[in-house]
N, C-alpha and C. Protein backbone atom coordinates (compact mmCIF):
# COMPACT_ATOMS: atom_id res chain seq x y z
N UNK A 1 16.49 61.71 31.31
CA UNK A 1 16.24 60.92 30.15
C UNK A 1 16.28 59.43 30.47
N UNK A 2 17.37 58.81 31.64
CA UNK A 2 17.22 57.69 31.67
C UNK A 2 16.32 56.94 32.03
N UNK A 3 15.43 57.89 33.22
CA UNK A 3 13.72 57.42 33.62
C UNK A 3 13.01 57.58 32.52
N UNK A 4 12.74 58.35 31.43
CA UNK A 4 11.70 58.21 30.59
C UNK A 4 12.22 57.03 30.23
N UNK A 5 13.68 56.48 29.58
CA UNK A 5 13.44 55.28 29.12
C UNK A 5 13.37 54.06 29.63
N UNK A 6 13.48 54.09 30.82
CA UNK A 6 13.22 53.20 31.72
C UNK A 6 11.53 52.66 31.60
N UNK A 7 10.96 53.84 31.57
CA UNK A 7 9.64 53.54 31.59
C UNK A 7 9.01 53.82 30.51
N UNK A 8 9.55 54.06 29.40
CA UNK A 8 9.08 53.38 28.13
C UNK A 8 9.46 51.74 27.75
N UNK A 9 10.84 51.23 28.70
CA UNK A 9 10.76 49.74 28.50
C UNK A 9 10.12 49.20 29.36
N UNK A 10 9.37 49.55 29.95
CA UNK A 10 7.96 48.64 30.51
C UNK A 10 7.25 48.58 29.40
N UNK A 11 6.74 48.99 28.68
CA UNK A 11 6.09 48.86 27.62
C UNK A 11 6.81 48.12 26.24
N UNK A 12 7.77 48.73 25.83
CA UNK A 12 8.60 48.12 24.88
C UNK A 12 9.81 47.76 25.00
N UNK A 13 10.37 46.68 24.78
CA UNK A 13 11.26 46.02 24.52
C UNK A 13 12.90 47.07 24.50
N UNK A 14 13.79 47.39 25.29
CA UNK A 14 14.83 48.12 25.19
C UNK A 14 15.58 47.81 24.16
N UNK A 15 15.52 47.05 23.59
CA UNK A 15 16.27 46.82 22.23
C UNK A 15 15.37 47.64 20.88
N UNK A 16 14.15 48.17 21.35
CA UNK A 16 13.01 48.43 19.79
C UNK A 16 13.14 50.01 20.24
N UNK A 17 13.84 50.27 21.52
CA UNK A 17 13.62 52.00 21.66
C UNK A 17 15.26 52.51 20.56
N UNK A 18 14.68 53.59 20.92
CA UNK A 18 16.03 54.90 20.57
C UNK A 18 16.26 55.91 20.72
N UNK A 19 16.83 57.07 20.77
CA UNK A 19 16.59 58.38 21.04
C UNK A 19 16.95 58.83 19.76
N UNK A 20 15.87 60.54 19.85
CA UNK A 20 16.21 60.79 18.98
C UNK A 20 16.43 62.19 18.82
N UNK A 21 17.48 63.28 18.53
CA UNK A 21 18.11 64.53 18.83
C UNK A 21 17.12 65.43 18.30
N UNK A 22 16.12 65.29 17.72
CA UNK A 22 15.41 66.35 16.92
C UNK A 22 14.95 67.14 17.64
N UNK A 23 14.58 67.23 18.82
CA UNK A 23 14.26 68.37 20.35
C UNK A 23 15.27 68.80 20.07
N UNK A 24 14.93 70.57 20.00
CA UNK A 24 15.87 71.59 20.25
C UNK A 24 17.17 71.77 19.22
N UNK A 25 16.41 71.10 17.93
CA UNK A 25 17.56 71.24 17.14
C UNK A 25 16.43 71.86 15.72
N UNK A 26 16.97 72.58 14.73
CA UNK A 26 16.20 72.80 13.78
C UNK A 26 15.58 72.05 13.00
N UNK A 27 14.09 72.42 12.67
CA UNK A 27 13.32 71.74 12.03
C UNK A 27 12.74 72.42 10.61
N UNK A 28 12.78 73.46 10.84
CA UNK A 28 12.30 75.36 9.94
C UNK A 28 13.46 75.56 9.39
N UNK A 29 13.51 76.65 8.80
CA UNK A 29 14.09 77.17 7.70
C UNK A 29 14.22 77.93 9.26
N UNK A 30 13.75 78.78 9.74
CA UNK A 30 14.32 79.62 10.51
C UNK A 30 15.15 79.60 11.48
N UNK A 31 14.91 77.96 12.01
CA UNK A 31 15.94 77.48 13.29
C UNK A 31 15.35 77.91 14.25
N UNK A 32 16.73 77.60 15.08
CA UNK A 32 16.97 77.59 16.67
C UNK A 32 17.97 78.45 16.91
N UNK A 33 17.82 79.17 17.93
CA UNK A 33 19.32 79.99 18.04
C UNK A 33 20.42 79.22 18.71
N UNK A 34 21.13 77.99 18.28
CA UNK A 34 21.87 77.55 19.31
C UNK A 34 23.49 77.88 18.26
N UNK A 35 24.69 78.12 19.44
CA UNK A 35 26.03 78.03 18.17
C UNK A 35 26.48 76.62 18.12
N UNK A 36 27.42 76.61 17.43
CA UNK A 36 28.04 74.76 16.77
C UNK A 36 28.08 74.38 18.49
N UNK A 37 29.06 75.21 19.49
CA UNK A 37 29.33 74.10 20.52
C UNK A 37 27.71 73.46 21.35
N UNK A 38 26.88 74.56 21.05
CA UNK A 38 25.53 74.10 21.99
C UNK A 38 25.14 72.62 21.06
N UNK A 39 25.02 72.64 19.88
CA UNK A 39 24.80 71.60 19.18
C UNK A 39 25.28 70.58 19.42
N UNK A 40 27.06 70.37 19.22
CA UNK A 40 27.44 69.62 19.89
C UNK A 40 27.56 68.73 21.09
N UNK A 41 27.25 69.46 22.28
CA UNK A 41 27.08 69.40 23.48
C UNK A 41 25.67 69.09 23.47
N UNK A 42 24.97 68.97 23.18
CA UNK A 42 23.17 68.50 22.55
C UNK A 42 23.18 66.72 22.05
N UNK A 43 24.27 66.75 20.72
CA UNK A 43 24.99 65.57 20.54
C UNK A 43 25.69 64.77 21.54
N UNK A 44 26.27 65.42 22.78
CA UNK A 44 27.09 64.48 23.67
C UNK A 44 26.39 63.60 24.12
N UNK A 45 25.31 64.40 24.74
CA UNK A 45 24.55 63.86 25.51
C UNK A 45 23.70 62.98 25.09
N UNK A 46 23.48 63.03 23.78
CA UNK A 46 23.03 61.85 23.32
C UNK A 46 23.69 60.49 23.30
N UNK A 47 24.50 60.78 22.76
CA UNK A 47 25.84 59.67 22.91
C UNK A 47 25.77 59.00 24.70
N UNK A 48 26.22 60.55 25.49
CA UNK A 48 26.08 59.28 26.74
C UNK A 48 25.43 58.62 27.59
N UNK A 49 23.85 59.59 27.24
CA UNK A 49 22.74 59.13 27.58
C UNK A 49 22.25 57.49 26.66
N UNK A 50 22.74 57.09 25.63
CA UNK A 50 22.61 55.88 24.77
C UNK A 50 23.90 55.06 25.52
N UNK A 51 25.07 55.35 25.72
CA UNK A 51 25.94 54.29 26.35
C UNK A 51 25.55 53.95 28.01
N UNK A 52 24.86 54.97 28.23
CA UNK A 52 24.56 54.70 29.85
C UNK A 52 22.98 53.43 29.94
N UNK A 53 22.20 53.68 28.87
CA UNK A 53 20.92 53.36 28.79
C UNK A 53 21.31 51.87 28.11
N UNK A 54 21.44 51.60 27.20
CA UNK A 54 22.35 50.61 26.22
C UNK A 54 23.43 49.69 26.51
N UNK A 55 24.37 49.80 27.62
CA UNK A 55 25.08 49.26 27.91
C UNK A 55 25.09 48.09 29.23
């Protein structure tokens, strides 16, 4: 993840990007089969993929 955003700030400004968790998380009424901890752990990585990228 940190190369895609690397090389989306060639193009835009690292302050105008963001990530965003909606990959692999439900969008349907029917879902995703993931349980709370996969979710979570889906969430971490967001978190430290944004303090690593961001900081």
């Amino acid at each position: 993840m940190l190369r895609r955003i690397d090389e989306a700030a060639r193009y835009v400004p690292l302050e105008r990007l963001a990530l965003s968790p909606q990959c692999g998380f439900a969008s349907t009424e029917a879902g995703n089969l993931l349980t709370e901890d996969e979710q979570w752990r889906k969430l971490e990585l967001v978190v430290d993929t944004a303090r690593k990228a961001w900081s």
